[in-house]
Structures are given as structure tokens and as C-alpha cells.
PDB file of N, CA and C in Angstrom:
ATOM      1  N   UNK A   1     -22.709   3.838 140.020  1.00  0.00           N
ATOM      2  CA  UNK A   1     -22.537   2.998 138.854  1.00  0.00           C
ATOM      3  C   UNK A   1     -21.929   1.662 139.272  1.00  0.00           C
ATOM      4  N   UNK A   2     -22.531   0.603 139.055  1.00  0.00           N
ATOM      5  CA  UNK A   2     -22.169  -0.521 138.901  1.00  0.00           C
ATOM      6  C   UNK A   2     -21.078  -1.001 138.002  1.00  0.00           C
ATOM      7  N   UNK A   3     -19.935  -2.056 138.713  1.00  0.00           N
ATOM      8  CA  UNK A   3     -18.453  -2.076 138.260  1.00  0.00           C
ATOM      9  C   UNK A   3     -18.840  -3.759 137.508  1.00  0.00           C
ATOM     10  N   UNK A   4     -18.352  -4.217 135.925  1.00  0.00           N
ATOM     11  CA  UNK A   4     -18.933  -5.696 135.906  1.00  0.00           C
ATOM     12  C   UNK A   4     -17.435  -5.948 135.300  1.00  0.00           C
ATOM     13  N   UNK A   5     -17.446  -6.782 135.686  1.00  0.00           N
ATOM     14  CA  UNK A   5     -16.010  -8.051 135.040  1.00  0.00           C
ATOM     15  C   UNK A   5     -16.143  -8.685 134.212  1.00  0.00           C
ATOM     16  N   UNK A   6     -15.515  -8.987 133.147  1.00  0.00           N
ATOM     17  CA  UNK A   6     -15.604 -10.294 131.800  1.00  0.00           C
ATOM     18  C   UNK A   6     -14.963 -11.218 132.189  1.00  0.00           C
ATOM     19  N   UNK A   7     -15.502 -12.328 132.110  1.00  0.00           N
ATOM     20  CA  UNK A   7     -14.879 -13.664 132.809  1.00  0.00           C
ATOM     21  C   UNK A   7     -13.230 -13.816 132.632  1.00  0.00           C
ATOM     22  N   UNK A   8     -12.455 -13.229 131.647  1.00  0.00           N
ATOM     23  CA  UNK A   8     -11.172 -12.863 131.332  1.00  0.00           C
ATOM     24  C   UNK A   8     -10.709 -12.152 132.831  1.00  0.00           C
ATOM     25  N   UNK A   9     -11.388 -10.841 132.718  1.00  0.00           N
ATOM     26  CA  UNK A   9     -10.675 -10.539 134.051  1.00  0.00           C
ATOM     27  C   UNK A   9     -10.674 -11.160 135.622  1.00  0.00           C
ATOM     28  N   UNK A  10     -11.340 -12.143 135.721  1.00  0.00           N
ATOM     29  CA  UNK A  10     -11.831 -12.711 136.796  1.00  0.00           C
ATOM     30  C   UNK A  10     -10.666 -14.262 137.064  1.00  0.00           C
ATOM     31  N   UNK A  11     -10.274 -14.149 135.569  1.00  0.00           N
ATOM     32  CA  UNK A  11      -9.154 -15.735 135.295  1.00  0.00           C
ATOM     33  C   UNK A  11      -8.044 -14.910 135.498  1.00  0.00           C
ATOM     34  N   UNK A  12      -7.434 -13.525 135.271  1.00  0.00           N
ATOM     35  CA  UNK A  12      -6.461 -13.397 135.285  1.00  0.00           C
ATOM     36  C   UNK A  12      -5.803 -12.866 136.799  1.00  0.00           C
ATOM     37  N   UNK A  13      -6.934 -12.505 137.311  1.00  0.00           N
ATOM     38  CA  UNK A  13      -7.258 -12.057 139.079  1.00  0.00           C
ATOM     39  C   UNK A  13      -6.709 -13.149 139.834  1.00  0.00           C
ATOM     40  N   UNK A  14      -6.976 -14.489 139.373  1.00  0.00           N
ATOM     41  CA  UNK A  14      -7.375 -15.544 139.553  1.00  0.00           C
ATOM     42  C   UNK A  14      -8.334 -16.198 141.041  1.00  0.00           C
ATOM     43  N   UNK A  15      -9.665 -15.513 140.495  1.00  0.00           N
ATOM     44  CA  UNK A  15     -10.767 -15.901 141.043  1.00  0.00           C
ATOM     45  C   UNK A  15     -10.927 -17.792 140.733  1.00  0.00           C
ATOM     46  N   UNK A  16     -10.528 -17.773 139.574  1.00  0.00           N
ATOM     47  CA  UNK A  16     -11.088 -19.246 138.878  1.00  0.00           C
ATOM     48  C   UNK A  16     -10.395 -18.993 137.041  1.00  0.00           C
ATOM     49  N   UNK A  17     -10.745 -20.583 137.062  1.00  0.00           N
ATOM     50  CA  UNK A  17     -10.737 -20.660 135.733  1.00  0.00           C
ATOM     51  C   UNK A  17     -11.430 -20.463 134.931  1.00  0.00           C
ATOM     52  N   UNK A  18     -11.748 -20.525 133.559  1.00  0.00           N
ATOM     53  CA  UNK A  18     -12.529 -20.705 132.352  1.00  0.00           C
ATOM     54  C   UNK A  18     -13.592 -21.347 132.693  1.00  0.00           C
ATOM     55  N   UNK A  19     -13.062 -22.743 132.895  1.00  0.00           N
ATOM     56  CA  UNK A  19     -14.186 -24.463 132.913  1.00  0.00           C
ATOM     57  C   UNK A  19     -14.727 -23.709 134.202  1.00  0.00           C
ATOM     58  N   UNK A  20     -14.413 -23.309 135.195  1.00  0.00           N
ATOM     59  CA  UNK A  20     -15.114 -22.947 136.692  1.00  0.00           C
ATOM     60  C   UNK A  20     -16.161 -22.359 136.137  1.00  0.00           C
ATOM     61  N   UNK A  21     -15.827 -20.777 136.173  1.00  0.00           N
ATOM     62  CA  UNK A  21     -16.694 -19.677 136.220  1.00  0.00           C
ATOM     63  C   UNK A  21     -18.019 -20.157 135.415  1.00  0.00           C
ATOM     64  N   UNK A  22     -17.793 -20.901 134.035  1.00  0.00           N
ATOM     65  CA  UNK A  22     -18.776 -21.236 133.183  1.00  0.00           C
ATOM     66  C   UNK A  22     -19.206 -22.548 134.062  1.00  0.00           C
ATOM     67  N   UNK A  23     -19.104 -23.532 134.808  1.00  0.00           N
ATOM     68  CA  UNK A  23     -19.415 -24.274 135.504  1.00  0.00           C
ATOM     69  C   UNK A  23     -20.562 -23.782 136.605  1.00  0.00           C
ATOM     70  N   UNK A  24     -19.650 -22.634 137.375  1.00  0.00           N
ATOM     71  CA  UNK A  24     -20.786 -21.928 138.665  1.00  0.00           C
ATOM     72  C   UNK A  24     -21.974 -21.428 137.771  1.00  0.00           C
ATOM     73  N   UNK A  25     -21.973 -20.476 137.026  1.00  0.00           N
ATOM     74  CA  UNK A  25     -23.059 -19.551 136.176  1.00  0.00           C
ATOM     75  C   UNK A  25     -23.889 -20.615 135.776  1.00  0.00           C
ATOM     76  N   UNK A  26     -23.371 -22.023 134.689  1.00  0.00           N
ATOM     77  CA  UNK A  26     -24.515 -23.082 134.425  1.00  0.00           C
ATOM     78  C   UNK A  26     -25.164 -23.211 135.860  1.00  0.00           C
ATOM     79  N   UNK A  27     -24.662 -23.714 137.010  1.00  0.00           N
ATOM     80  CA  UNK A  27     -25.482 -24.333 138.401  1.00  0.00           C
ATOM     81  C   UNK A  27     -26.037 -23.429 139.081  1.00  0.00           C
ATOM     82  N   UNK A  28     -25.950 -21.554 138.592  1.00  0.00           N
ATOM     83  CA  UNK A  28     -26.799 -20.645 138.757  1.00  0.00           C
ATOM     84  C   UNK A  28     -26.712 -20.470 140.203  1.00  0.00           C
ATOM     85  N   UNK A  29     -25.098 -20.666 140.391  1.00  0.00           N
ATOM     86  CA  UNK A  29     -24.425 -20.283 141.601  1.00  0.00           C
ATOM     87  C   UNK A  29     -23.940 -19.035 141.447  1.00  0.00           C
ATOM     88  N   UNK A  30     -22.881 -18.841 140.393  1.00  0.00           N
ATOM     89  CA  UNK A  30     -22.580 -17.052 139.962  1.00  0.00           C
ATOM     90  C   UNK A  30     -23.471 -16.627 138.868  1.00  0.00           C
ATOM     91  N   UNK A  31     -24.098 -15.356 139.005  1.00  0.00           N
ATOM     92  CA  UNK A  31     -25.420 -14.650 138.275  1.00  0.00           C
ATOM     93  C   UNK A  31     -23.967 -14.029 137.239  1.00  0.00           C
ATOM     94  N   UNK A  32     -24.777 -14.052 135.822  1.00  0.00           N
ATOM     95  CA  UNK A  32     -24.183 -13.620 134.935  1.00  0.00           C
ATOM     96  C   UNK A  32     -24.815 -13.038 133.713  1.00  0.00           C
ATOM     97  N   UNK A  33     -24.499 -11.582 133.428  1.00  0.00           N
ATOM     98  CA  UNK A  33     -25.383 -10.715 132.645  1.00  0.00           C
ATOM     99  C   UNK A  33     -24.765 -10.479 131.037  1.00  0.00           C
ATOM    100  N   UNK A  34     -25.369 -10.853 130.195  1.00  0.00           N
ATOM    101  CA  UNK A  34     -25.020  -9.971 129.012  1.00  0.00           C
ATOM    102  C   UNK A  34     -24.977  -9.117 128.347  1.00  0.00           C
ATOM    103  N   UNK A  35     -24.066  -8.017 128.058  1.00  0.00           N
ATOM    104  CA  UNK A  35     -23.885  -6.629 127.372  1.00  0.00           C
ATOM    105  C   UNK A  35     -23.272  -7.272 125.683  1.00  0.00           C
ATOM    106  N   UNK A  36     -24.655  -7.437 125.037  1.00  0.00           N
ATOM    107  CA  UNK A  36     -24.081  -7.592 123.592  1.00  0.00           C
ATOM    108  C   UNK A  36     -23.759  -9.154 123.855  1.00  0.00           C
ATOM    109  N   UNK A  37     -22.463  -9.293 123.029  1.00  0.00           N
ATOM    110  CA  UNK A  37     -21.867 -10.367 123.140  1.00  0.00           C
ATOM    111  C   UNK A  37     -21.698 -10.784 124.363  1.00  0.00           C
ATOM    112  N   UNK A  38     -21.327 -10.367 124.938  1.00  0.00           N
ATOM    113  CA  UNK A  38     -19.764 -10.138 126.195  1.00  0.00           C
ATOM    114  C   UNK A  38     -20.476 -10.874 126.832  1.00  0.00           C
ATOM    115  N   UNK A  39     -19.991 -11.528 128.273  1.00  0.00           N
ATOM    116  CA  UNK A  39     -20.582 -12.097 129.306  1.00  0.00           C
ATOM    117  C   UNK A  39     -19.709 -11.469 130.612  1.00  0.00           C
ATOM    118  N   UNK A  40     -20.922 -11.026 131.621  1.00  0.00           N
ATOM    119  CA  UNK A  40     -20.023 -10.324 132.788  1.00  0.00           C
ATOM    120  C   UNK A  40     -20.960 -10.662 133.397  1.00  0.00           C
ATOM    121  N   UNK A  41     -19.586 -10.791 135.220  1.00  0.00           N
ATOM    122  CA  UNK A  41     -20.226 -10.369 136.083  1.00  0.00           C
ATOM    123  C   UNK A  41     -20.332  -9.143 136.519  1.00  0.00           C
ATOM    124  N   UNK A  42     -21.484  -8.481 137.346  1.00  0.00           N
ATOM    125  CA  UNK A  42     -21.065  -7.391 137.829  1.00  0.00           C
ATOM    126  C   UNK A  42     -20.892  -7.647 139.529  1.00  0.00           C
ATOM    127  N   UNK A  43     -20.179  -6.159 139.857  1.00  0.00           N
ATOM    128  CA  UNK A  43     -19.593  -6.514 141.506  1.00  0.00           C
ATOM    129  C   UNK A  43     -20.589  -6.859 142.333  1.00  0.00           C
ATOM    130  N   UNK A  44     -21.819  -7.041 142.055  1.00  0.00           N
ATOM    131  CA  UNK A  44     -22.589  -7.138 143.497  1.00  0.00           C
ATOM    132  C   UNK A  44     -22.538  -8.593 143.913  1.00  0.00           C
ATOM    133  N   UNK A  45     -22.875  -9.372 142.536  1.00  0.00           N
ATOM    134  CA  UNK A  45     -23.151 -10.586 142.296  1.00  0.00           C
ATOM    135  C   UNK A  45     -22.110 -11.650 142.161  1.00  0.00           C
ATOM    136  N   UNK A  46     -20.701 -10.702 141.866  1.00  0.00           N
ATOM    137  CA  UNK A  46     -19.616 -11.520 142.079  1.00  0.00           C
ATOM    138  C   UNK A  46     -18.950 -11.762 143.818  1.00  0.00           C
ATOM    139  N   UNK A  47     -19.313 -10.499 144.787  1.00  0.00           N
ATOM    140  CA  UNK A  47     -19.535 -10.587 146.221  1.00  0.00           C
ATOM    141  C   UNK A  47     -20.212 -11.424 146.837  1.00  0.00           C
ATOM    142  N   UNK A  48     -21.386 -11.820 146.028  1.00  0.00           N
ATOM    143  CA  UNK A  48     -22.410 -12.517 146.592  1.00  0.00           C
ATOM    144  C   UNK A  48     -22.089 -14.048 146.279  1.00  0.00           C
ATOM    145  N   UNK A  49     -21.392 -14.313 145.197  1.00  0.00           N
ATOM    146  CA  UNK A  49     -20.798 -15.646 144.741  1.00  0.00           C
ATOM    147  C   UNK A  49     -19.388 -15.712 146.011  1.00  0.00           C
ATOM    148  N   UNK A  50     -18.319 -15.112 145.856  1.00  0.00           N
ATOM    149  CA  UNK A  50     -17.408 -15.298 146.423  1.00  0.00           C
ATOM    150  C   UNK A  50     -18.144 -15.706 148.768  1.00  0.00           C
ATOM    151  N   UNK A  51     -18.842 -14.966 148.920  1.00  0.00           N
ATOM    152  CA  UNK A  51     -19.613 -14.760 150.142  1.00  0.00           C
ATOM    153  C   UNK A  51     -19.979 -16.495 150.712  1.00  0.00           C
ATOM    154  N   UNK A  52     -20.191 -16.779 149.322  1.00  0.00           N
ATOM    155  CA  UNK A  52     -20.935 -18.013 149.672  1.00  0.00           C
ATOM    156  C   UNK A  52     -19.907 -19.518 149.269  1.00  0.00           C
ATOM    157  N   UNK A  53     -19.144 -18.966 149.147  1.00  0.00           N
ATOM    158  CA  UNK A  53     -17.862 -19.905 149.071  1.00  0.00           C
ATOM    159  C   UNK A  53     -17.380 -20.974 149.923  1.00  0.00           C
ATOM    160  N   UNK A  54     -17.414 -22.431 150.260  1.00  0.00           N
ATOM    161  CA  UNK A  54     -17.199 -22.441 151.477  1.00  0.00           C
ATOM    162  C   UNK A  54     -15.637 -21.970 152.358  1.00  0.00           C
ATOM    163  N   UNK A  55     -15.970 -22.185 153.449  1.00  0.00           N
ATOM    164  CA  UNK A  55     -14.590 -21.680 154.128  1.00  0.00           C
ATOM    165  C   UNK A  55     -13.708 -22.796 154.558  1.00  0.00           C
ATOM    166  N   UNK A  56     -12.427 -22.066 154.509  1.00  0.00           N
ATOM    167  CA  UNK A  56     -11.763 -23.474 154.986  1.00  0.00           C
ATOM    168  C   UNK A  56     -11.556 -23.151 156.710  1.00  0.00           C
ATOM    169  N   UNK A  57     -11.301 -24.355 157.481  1.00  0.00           N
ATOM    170  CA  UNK A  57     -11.081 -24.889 158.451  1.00  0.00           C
ATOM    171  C   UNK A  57      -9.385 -24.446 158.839  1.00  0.00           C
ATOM    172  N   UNK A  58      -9.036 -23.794 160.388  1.00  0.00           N
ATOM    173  CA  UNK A  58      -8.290 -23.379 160.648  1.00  0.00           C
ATOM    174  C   UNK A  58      -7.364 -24.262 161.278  1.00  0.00           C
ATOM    175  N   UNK A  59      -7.869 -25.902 161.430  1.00  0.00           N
ATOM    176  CA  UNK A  59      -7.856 -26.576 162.067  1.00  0.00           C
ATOM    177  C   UNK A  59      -6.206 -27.428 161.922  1.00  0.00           C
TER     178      UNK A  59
END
């Protein structure tokens, strides 16, 4: 079974903010599914967003 997050839990994690998360999903950078109302990610796609993040420099 697949695990999905509501953008709530993802702000309070603090993955990102509000303005973000709805920012990435518009530029169809984080995939985002609807159950009903609700808006979630689920874990595969939130791995696959975070994955592609850039990295910072150790420098």
C-alpha cells in the first residue's frame, strides 16, 4: 500500500511551504494526486521530487 501526504503534512515536516509545494506541482516538478477534495502527494513521487533537488556544494 502506498503512503500519500496532504500538503499540510509536508509544511509541518518542513519539506516546504504552502506558496512552494503549490509552486513545484504548477511547474509539474512534484506529481500531485487527488482523493476527493484533498490534494496529496504520495511517497513515491514525493522521493522522486526530493531526488531531484539540487545539491548543495561541500565546498
Amino acid at each position: 500500500m502506498r503512503q500519500a501526504h496532504t500538503l499540510r503534512d509536508l509544511k509541518e515536516a518542513g519539506y516546504a511551504g504552502f506558496t512552494k509545494l503549490y509552486e513545484e506541482i504548477r511547474a509539474g516538478r512534484l506529481v500531485a494526486t487527488k482523493i476527493g477534495r484533498r490534494t496529496v502527494i504520495l511517497d513515491d513521487d514525493l522521493k522522486a521530487w526530493l531526488s531531484r533537488l539540487p545539491k548543495l556544494s561541500t565546498q
